[in-house]
Structure formats: C-alpha cells, structure tokens
Protein backbone atom coordinates (compact mmCIF):
# COMPACT_ATOMS: atom_id res chain seq x y z
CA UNK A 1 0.00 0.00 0.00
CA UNK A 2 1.17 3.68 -0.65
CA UNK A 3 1.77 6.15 1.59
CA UNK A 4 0.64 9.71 0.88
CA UNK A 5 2.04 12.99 2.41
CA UNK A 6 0.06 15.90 1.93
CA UNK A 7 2.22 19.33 2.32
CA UNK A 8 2.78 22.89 1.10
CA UNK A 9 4.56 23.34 -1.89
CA UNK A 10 7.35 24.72 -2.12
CA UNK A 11 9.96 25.67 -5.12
CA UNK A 12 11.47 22.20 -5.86
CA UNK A 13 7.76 21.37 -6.11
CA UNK A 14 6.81 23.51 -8.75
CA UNK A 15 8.18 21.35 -11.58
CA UNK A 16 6.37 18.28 -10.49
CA UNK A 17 3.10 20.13 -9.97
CA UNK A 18 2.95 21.99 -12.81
CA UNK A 19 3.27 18.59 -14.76
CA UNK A 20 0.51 17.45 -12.99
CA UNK A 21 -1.86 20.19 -13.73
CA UNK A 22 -0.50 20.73 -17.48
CA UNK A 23 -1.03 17.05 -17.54
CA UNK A 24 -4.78 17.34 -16.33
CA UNK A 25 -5.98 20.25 -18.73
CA UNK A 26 -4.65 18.33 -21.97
CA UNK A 27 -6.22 15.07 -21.00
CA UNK A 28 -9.21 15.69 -18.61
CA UNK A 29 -10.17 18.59 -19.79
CA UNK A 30 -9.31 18.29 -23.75
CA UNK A 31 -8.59 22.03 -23.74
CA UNK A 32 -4.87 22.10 -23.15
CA UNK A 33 -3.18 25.39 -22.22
CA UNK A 34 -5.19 28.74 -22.63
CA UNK A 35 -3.31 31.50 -21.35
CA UNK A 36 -6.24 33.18 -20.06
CA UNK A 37 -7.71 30.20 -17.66
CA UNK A 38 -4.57 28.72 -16.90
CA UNK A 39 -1.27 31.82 -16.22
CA UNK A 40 -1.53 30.27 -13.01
CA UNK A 41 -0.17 26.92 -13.81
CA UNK A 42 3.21 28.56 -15.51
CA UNK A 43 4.23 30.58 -12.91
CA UNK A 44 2.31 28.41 -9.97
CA UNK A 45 4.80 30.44 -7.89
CA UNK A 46 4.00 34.28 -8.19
CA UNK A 47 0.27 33.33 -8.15
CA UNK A 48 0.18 30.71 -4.49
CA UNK A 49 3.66 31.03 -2.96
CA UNK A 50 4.13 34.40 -2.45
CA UNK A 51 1.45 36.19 -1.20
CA UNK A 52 0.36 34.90 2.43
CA UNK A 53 -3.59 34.62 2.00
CA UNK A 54 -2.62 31.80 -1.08
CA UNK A 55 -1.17 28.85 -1.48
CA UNK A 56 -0.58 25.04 -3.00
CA UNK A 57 -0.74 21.91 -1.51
CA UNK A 58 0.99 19.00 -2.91
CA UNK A 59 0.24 15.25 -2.77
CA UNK A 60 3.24 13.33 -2.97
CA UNK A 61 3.81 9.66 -2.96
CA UNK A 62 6.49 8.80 -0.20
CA UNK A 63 7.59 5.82 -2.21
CA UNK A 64 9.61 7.71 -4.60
CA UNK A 65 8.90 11.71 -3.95
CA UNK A 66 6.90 12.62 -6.89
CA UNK A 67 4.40 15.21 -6.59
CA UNK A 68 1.13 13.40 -7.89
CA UNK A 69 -1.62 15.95 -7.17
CA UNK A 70 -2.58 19.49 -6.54
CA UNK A 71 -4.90 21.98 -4.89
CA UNK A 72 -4.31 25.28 -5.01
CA UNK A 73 -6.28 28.34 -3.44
CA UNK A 74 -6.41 32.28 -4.29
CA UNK A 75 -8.53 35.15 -2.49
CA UNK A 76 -9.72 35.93 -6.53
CA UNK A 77 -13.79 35.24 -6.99
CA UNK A 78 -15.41 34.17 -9.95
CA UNK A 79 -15.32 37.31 -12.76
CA UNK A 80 -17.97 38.33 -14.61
CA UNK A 81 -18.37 37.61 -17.36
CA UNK A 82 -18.16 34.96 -17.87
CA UNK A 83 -19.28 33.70 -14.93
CA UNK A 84 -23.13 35.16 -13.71
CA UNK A 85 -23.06 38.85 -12.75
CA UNK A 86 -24.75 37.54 -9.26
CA UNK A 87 -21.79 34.36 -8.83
CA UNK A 88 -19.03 37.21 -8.89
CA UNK A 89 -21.40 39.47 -6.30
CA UNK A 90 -21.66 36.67 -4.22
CA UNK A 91 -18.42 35.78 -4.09
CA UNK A 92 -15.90 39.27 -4.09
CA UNK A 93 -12.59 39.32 -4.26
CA UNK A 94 -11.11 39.25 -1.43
CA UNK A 95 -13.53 37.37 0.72
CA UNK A 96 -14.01 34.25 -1.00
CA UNK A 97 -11.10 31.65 -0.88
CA UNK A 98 -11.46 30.24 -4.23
CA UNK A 99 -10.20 26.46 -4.81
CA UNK A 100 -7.92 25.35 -7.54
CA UNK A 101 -6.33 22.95 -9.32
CA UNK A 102 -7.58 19.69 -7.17
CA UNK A 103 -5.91 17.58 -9.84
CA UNK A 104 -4.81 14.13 -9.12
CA UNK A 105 -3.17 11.55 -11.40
CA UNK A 106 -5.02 8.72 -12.65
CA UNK A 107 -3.15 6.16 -11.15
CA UNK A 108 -3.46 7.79 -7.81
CA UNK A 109 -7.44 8.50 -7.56
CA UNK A 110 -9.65 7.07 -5.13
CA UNK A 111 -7.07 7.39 -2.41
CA UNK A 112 -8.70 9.73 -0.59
CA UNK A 113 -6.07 12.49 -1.78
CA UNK A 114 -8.29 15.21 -3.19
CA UNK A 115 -10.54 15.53 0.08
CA UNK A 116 -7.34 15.28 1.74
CA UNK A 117 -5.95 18.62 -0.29
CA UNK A 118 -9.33 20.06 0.02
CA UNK A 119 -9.56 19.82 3.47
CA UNK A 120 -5.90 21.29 4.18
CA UNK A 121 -7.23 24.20 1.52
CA UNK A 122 -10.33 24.87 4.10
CA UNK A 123 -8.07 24.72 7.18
CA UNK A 124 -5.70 27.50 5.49
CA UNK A 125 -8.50 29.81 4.81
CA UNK A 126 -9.74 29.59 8.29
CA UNK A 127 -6.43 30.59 9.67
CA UNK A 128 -6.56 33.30 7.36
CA UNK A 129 -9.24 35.04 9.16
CA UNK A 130 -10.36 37.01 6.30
CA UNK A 131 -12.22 34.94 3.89
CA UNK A 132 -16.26 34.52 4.20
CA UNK A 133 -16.79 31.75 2.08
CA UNK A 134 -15.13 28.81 0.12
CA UNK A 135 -15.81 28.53 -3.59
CA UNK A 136 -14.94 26.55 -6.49
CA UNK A 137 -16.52 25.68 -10.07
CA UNK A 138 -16.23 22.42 -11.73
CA UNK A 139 -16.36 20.54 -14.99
CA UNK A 140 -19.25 18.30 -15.17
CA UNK A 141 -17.20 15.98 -17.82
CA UNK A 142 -13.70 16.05 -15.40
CA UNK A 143 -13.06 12.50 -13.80
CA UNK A 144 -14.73 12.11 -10.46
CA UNK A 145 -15.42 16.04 -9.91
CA UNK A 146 -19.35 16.10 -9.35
CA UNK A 147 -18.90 13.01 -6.89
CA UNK A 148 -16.12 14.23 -4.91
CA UNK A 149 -17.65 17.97 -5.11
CA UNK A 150 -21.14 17.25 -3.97
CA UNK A 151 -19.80 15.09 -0.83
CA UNK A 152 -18.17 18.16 0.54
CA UNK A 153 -20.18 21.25 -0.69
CA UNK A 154 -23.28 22.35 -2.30
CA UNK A 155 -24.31 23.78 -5.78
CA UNK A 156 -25.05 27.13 -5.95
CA UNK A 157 -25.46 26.96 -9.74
CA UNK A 158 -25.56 24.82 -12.51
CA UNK A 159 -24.41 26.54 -15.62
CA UNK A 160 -26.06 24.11 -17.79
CA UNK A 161 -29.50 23.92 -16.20
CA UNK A 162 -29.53 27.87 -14.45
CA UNK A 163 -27.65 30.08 -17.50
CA UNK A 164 -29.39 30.71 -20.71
CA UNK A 165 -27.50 28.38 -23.45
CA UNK A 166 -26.03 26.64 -20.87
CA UNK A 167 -23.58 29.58 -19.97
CA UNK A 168 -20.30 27.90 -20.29
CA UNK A 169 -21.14 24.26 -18.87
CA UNK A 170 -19.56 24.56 -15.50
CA UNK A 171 -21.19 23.56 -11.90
CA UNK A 172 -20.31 26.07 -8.91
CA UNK A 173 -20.30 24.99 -5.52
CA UNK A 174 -19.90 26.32 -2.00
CA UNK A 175 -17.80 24.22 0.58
CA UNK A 176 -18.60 24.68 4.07
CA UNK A 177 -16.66 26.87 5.61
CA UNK A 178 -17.56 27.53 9.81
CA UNK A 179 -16.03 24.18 11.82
C-alpha cells in the first residue's frame, strides 16, 4: 500500500506540480493550455507562494517523492463575465477563498487524496481570518469532480440547467466553511 504525504509546496515542487496540472488540462479537460484560464499553472509560484492569503498543496507519494496531485487556493472570486453577474457578487474578491487545481493523477485517484488537499485548503482559509466563504466551479465531464464535489459542498449553480445556453457548462459549488 502507498503512503501519501500531503504538504505545502514549495519551489522544488513547482516542476512536479505543474506537470501534474499541465497534464490534467490536456487530458481531462481536452482544452490544453489557454493563457487566459490557466497563467496560473506557468508561474504556480508568483500566483500561491508568495502572497500569504494563497497557497498550494501538494500530494506526494512517499515511495519515490513525486508530486502526484494538486490543490491550489487564491482570495480571486469568480469574474464576470463569464461567470453570472450575481456568482461574482456573491463571491468578491477578497472574501471568498477560491479552490484550484484539485488535480490528481489517474493512477493515484480514489485514495482519498483530493478531500485530503481540500480539506488542508479549508483549514488554510480559516487561519486566514479574512475569507467569508469557500468557492470553487467544476467541470461536469472532469473524472470524479461532481462526486467528490457534492460530498463536501453544495451547488449554488448549474451553468447548464440555471444560464441561458447553458452559460459555459460549468457547476459552482460552495464548501462549508464555519467548523
């Protein structure tokens, strides 16, 4: 059995967790890089390790010290467009702890890892002191997202049922925040 450690990033991380998220957007997602979604996964450093109310956690297999999944959180809400102008009032800038980049490799899923991350990502914006609420938005289509997701938060919208056309496709959720 494998043993999991579930830690901060830091710099000598970067590589391995970038590869893991690159990895994810070309095969989950089918969308590969786009510069506008995804600056954050180039320079993983400027946007979670250095400023205090951010960060990444890393799963990394103790077996052989690779980095194997990601979660990532930012004090930036949900813009408008081209998310719904009442999503982005809901949850401003600066209040809302947005998660990120739960991305876990294949051949490391249903371990347990991602509500492992997401749980660390909870417990850092509590320390914080200054978020109100804990957001994230989903793929419907991305491996084991709506499962995982609607164990440990609700929907506050559904793109596809709630936004005329189908908006662009995604679920947003709220994860409980007060302990």
């Amino acid at each position: 059995m494998r043993s999991y450690c579930i830690r901060t990033a830091t710099a000598a991380d970067l590589d391995g967790a970038r590869a893991v998220m690159l990895d994810t957007v070309y095969r989950d997602f089918g969308t590969g890089y786009v510069p506008r979604w995804h600056a954050d996964i180039i320079d993983p450093e400027s946007f979670y390790l250095t400023s205090p109310r951010h960060t990444l956690l890393v799963a990394v297999d103790e077996r052989d010290g690779t980095v194997v999944g990601t979660g990532a959180l930012d004090a930036r809400g949900p813009e408008h467009p081209p998310n719904p102008r009442w999503l982005a009032e809901r949850y401003p800038s600066g209040e809302t702890a947005q998660l990120r980049r739960v991305y876990i490799r294949p051949e490391h899923r249903r371990r347990g890892l991602a509500r492992r991350l997401v749980d660390g990502l909870v417990d850092f914006a509590r320390a914080d002191g200054g978020y109100r609420s804990v957001y994230l938005h989903t793929y419907p289509h991305s491996p084991g997202a709506m499962g995982l997701w609607q164990t440990l938060g609700k929907v506050v919208c559904d793109e596809r049922e709630e936004v005329p056309g189908g908006g662009s496709g995604v679920v947003h959720f709220e994860i409980p925040f007060a302990k």
